[in-house]
N, C-alpha and C. Protein backbone atom coordinates (compact mmCIF):
# COMPACT_ATOMS: atom_id res chain seq x y z
N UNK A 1 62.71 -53.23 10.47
CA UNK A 1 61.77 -53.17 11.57
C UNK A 1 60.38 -52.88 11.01
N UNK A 2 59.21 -53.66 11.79
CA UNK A 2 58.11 -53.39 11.43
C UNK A 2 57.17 -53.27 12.75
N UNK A 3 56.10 -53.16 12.67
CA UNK A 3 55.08 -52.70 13.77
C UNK A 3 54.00 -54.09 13.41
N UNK A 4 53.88 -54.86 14.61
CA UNK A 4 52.48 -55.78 14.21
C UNK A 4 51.81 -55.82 15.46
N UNK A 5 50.12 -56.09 14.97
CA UNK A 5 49.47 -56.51 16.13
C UNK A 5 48.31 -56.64 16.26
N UNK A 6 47.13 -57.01 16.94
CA UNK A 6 45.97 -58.03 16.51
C UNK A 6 45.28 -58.42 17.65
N UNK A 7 44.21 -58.89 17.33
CA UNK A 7 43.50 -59.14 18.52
C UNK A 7 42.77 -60.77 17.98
N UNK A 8 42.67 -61.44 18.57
CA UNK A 8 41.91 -62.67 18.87
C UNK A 8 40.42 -62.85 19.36
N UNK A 9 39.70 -62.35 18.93
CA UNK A 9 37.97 -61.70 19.05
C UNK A 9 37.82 -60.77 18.45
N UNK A 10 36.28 -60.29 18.89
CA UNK A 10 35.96 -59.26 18.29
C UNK A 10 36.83 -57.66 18.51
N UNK A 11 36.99 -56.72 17.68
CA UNK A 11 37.77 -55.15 17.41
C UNK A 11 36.91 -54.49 17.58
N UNK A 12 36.75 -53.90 19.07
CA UNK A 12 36.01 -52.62 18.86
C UNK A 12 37.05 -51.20 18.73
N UNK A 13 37.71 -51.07 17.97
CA UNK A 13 38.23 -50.07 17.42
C UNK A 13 39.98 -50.23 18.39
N UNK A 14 40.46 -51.09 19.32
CA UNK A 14 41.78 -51.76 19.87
C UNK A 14 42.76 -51.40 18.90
N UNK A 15 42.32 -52.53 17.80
CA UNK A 15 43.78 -52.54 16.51
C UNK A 15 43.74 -51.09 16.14
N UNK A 16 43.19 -50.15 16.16
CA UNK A 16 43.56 -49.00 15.50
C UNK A 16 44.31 -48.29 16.11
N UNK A 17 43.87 -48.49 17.22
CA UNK A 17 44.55 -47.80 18.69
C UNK A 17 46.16 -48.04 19.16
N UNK A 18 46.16 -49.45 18.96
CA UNK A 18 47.81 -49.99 19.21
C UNK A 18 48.54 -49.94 17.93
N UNK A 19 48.07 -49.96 17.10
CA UNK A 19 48.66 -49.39 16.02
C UNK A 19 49.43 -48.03 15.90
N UNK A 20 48.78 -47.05 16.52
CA UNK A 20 48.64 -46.04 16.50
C UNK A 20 50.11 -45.64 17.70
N UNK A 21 49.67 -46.35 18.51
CA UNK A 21 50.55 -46.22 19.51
C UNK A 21 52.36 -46.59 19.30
N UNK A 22 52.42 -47.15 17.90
CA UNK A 22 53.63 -47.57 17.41
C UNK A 22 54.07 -47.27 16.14
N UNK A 23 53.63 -46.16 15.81
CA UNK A 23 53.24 -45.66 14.04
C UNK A 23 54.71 -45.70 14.22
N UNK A 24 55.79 -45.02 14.46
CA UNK A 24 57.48 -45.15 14.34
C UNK A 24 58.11 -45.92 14.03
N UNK A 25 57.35 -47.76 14.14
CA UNK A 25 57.83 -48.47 14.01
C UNK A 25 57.68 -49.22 12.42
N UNK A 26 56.54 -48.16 11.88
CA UNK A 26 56.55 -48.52 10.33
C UNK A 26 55.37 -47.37 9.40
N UNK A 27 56.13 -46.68 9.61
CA UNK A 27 55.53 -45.06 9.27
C UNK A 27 54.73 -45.20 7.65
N UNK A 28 55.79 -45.81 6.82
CA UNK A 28 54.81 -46.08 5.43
C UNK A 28 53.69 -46.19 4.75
N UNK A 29 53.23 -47.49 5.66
CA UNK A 29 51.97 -48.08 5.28
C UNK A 29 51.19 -48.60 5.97
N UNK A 30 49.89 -48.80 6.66
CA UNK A 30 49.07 -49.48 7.31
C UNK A 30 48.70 -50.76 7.11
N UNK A 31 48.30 -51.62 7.44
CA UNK A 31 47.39 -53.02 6.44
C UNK A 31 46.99 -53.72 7.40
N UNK A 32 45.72 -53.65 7.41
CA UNK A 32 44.62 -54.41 8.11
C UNK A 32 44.18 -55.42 7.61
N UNK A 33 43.92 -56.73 8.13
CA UNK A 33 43.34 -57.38 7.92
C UNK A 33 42.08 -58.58 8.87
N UNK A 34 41.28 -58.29 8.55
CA UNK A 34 39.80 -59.11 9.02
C UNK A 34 39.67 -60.08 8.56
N UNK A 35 39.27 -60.96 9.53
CA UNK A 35 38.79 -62.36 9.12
C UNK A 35 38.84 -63.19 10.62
N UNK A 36 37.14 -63.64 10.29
CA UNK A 36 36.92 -64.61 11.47
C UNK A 36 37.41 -65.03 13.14
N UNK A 37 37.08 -63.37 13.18
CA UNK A 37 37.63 -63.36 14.66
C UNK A 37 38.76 -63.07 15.15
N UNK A 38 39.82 -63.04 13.78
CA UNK A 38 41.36 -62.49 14.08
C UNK A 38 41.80 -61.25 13.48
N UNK A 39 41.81 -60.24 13.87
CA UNK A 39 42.32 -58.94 13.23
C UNK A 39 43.78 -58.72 13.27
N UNK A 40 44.28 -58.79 12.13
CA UNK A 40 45.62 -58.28 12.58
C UNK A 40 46.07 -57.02 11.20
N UNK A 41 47.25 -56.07 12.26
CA UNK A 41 47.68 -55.31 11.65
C UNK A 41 49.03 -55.18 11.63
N UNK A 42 49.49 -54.34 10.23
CA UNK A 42 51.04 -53.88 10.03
C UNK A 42 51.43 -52.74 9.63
N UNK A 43 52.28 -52.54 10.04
CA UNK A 43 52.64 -51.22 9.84
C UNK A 43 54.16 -51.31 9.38
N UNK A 44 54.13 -50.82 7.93
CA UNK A 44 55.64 -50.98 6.89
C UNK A 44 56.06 -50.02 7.47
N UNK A 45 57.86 -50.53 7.27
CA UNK A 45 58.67 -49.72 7.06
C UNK A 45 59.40 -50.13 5.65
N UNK A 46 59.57 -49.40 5.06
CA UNK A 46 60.14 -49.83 3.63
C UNK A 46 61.65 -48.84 3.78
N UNK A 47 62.92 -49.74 4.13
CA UNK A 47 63.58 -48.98 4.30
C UNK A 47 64.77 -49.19 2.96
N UNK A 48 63.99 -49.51 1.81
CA UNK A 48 65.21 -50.01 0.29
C UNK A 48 66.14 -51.01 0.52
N UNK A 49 67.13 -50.79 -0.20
CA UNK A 49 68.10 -51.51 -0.64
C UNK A 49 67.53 -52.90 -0.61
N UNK A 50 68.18 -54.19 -0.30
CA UNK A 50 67.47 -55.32 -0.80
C UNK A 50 65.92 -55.92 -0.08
N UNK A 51 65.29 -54.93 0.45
CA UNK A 51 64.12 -55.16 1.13
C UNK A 51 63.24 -54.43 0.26
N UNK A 52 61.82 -55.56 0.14
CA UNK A 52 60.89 -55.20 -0.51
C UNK A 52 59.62 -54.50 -0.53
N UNK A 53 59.35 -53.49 -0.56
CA UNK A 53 57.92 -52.95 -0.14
C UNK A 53 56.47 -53.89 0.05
N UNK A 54 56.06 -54.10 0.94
CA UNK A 54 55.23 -54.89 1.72
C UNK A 54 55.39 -56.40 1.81
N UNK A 55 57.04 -56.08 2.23
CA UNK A 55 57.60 -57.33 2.72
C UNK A 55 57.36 -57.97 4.40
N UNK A 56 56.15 -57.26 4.78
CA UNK A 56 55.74 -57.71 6.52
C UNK A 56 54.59 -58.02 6.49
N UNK A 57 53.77 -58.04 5.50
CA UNK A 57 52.24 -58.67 5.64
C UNK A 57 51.97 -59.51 4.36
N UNK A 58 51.52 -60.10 4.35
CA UNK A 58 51.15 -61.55 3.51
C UNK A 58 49.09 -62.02 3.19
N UNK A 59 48.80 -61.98 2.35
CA UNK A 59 47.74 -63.02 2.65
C UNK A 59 46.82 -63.89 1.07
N UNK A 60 46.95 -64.90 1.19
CA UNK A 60 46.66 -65.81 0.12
C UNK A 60 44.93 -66.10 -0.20
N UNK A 61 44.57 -65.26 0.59
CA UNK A 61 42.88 -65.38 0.48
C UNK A 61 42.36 -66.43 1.52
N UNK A 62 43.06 -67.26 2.18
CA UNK A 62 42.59 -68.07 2.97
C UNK A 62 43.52 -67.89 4.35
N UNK A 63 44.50 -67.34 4.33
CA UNK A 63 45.14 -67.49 5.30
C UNK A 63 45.84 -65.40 5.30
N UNK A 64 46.59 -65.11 6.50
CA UNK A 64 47.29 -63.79 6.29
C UNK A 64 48.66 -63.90 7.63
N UNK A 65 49.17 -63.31 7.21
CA UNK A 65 50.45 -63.09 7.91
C UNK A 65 50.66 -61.97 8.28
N UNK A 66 51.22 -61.01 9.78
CA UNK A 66 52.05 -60.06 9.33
C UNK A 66 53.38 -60.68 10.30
N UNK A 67 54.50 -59.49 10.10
CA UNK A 67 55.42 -59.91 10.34
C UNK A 67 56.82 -58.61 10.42
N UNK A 68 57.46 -59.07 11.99
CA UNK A 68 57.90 -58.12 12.30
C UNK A 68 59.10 -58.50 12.18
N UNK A 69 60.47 -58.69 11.22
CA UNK A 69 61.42 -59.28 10.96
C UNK A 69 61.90 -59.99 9.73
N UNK A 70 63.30 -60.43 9.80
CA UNK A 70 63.83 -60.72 8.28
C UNK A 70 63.69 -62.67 8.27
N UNK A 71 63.58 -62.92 7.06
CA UNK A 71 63.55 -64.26 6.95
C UNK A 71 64.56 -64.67 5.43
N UNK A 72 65.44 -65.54 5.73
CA UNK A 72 66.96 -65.74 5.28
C UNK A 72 66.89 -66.88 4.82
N UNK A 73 65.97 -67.91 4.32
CA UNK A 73 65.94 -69.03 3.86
C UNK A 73 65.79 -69.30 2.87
N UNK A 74 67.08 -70.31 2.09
CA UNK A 74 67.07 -70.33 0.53
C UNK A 74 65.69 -70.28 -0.49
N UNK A 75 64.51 -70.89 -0.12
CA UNK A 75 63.27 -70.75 -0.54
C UNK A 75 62.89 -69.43 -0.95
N UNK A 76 63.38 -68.96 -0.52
CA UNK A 76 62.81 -67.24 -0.41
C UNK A 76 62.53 -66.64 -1.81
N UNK A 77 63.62 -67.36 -2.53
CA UNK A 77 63.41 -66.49 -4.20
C UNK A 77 63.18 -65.60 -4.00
N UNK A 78 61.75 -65.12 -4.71
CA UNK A 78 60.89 -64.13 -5.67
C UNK A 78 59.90 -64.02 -4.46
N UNK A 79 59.82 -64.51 -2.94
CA UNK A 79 59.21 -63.95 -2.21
C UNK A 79 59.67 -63.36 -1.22
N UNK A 80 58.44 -62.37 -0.68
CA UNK A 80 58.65 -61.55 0.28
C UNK A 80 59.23 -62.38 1.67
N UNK A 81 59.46 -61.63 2.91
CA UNK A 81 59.51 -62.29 4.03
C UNK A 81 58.22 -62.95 4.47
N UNK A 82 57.25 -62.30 4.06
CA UNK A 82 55.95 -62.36 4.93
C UNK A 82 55.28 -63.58 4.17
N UNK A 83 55.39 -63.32 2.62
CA UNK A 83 55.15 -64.87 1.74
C UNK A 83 56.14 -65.99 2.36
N UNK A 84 57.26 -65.58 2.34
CA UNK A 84 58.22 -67.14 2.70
C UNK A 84 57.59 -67.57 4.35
N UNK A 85 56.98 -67.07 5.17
CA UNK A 85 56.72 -66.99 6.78
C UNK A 85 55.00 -68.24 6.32
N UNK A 86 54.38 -67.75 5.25
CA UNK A 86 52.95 -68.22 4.60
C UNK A 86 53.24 -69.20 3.93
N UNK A 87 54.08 -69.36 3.51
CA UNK A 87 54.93 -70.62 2.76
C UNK A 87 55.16 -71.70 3.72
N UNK A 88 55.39 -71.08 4.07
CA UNK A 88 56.38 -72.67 5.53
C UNK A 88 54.88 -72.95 6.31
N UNK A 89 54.34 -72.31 6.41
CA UNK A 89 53.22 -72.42 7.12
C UNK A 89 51.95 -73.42 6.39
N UNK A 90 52.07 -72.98 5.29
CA UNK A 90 51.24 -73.72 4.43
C UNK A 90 51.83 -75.57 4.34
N UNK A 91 52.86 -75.37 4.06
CA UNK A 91 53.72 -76.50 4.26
C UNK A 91 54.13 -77.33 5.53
N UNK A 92 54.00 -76.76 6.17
CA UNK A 92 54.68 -77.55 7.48
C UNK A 92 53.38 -77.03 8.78
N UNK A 93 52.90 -76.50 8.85
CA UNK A 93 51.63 -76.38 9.44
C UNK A 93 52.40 -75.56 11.30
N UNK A 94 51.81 -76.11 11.97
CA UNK A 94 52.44 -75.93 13.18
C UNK A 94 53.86 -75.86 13.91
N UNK A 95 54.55 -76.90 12.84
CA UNK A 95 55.99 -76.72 13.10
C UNK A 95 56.65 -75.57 11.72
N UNK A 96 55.96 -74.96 11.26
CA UNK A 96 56.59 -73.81 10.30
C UNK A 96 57.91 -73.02 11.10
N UNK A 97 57.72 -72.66 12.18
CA UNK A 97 58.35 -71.53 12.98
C UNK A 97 60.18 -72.23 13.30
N UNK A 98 60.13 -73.50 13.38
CA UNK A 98 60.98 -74.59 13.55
C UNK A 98 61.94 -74.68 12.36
N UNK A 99 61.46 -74.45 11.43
CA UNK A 99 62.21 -74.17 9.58
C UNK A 99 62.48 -73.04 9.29
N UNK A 100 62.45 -71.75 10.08
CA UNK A 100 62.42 -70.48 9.54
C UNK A 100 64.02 -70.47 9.42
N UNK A 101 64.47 -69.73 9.31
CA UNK A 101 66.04 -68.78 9.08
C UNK A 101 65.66 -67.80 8.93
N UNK A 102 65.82 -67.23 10.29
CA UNK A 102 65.92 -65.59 10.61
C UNK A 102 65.69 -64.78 11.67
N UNK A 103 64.97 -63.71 12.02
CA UNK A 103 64.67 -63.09 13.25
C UNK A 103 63.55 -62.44 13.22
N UNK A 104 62.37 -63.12 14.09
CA UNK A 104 61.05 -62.60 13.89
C UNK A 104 60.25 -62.80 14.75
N UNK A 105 59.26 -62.25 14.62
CA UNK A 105 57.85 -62.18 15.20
C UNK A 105 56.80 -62.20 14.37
N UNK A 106 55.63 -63.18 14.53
CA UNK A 106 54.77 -62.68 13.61
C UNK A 106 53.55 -63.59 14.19
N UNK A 107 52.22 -63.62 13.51
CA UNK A 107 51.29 -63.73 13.64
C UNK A 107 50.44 -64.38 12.43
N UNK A 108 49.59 -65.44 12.17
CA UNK A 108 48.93 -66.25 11.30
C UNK A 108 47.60 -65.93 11.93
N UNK A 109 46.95 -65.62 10.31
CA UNK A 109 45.44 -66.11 11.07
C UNK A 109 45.42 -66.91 9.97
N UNK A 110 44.00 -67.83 10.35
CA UNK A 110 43.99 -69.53 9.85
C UNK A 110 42.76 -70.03 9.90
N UNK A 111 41.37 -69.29 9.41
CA UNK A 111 40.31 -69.54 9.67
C UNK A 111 40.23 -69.61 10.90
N UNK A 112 39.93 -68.02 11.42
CA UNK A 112 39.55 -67.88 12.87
C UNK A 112 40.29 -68.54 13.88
N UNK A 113 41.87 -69.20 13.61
CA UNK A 113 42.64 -69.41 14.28
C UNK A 113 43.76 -67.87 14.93
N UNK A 114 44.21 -67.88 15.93
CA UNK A 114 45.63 -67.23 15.37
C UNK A 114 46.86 -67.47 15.96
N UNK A 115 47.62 -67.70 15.17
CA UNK A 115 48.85 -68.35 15.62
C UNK A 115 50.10 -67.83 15.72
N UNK A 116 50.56 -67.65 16.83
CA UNK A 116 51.53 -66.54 16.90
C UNK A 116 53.04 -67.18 17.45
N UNK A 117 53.87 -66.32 16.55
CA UNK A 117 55.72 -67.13 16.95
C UNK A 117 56.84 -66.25 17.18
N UNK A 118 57.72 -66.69 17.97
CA UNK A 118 59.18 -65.51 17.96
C UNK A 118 60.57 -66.45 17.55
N UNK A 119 61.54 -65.82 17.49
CA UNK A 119 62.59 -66.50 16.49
C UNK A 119 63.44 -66.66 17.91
N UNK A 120 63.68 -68.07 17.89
CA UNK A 120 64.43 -68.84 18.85
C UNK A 120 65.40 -67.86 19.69
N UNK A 121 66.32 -66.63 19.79
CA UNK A 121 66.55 -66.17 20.05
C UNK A 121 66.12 -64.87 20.52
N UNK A 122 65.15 -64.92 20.67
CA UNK A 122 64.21 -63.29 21.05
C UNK A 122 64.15 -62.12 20.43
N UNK A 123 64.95 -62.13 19.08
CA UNK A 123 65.92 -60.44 18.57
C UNK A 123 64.87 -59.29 18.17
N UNK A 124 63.81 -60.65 17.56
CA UNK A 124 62.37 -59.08 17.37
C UNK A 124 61.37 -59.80 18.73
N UNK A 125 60.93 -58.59 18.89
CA UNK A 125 60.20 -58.43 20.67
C UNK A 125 58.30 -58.36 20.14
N UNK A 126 57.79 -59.48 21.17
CA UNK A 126 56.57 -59.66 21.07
C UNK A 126 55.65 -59.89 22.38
N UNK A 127 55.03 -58.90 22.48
CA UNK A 127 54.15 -59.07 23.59
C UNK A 127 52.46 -59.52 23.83
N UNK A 128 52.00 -60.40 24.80
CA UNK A 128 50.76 -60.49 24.51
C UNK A 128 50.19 -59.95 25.80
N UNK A 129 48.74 -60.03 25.91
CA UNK A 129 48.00 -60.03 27.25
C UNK A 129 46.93 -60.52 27.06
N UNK A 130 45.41 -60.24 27.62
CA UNK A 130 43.97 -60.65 27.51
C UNK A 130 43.01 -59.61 28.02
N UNK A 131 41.66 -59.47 27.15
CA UNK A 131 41.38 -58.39 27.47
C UNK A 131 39.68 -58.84 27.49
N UNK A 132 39.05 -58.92 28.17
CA UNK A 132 37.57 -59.72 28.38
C UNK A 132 37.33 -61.46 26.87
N UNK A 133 38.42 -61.93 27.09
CA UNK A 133 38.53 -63.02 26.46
C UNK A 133 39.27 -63.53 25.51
N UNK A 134 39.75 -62.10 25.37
CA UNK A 134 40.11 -61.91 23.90
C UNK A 134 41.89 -61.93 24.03
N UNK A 135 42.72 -62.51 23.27
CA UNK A 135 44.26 -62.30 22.97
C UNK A 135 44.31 -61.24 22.10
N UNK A 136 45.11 -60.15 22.80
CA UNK A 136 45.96 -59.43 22.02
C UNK A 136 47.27 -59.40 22.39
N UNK A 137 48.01 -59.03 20.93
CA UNK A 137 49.37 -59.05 20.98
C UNK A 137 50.17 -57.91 20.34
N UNK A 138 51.40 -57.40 20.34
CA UNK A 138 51.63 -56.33 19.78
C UNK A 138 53.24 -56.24 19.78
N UNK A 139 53.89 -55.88 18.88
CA UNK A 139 55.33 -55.64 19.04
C UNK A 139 55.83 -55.03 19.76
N UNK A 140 55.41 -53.66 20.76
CA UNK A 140 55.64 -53.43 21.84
C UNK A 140 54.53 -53.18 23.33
N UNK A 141 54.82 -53.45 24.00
CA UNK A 141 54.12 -53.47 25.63
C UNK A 141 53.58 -52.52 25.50
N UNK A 142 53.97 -51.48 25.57
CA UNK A 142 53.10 -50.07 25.26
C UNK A 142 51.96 -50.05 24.36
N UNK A 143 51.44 -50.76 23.35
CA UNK A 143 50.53 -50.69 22.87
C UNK A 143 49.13 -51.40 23.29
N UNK A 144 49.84 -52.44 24.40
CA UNK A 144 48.58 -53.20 24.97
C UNK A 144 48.27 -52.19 26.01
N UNK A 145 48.96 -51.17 26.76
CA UNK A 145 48.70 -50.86 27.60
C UNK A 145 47.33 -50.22 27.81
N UNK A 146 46.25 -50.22 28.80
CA UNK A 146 44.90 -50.20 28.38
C UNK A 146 44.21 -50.59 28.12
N UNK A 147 44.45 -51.75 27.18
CA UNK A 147 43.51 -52.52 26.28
C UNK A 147 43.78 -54.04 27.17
N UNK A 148 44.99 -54.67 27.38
CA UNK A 148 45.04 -56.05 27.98
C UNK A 148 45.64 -55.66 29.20
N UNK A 149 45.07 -56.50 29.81
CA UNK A 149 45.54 -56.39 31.33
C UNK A 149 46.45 -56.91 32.58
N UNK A 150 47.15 -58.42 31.68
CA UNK A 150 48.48 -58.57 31.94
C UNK A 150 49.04 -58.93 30.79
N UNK A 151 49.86 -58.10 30.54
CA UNK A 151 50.78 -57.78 29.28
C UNK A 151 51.87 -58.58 29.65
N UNK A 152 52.40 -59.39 28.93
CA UNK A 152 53.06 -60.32 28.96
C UNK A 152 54.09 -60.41 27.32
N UNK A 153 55.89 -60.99 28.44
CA UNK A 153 56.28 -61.17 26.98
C UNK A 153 56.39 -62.05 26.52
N UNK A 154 56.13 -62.68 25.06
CA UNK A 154 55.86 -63.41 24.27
C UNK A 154 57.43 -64.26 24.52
N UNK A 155 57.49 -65.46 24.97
CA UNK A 155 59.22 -66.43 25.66
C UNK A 155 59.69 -66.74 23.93
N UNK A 156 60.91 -66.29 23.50
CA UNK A 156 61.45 -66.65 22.49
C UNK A 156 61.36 -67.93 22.46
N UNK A 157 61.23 -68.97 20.76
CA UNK A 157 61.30 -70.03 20.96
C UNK A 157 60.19 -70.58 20.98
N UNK A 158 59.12 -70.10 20.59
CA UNK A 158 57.72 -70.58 20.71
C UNK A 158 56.68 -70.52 20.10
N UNK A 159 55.97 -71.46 19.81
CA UNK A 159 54.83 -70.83 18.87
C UNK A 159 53.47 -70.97 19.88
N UNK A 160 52.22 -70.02 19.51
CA UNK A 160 51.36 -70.02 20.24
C UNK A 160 49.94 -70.61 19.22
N UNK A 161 49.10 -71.06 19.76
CA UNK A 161 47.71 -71.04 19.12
C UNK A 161 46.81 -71.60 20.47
N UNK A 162 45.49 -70.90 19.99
CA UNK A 162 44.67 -71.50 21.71
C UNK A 162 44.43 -72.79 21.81
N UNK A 163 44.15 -73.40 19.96
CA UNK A 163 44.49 -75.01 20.53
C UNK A 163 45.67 -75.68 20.80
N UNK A 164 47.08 -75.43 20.55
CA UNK A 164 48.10 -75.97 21.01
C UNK A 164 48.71 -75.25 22.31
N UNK A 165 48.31 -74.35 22.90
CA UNK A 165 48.94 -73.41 23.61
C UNK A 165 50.50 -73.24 23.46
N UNK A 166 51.56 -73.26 24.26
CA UNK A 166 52.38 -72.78 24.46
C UNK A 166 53.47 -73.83 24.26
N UNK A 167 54.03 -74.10 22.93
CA UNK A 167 54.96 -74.89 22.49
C UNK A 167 56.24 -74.50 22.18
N UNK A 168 57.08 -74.64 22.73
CA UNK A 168 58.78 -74.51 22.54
C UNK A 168 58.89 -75.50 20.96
N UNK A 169 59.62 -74.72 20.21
CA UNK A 169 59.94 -75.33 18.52
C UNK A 169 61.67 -75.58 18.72
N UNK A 170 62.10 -76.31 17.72
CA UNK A 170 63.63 -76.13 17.84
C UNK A 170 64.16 -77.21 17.68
């Protein structure tokens, strides 16, 4: 289990806040990341055995990931979940979420894009709402609370971006 969540505009201090509001869900480590209008954050849990320490956030200098869930696909090697999630993405673009193997939630930013997905079956939980223009989203409801104003849950099975809106994968 991990903690993610982000906003789609400008942060006047939100991500710190919903973050905050879910520290339980990955007590370890924090990791922020900025860029072009998409903030997103994670919050590790590093719980050993075959899981890797900052195996929920990702970012290649042009692109970042975080990510709330396991990813099970032979590719995986020598990478994390959050690299193999940046991988497919890099590769397969919009239909990435469609190739995964596993159970997740997570979030891409993409040059001021952000693109957000849940694993065909719903098993990790993702919520969004809107808050004077802006998308935020968060692994649990409780963290938008305040900040977006219809909190909404993210329909398993889907990937989001504001230019494609609301696409069923599968």
């Amino acid at each position: 289990m991990a903690g993610i969540a982000g906003i789609q505009g400008i942060d006047i201090g939100e991500l710190e806040r919903m973050l905050e509001r879910i520290k339980y869900r990955g007590p370890h480590e924090t990791w922020i990341n900025r860029e072009s209008q998409v903030n997103l954050g994670c919050l590790e849990l590093n719980v050993g055995g075959d899981s890797r320490a900052v195996s929920h956030y990702a970012s290649d200098g042009k692109r970042a990931v975080v990510l709330d869930g396991r990813v099970y696909n032979p590719e995986k090697v020598d990478m994390s979940d959050a690299e193999v999630v940046l991988y497919f993405y890099n590769k397969f673009g919009a239909r990435f979420a469609g190739k995964l193997d596993g159970d997740f939630a997570c979030a891409i930013s993409d040059n001021g894009n952000l693109i957000l997905a849940r694993d065909w079956a719903g098993i990790k939980p993702l919520y969004y709402g809107h808050s004077n223009g802006r998308l935020c989203f968060a692994s649990e409801a409780k963290a938008l609370v305040g900040i977006a104003g219809d909190v909404r849950e993210f329909p398993p099975g889907y990937i989001y971006s504001r230019e494609l809106g609301f696409q069923k994968y599968r």
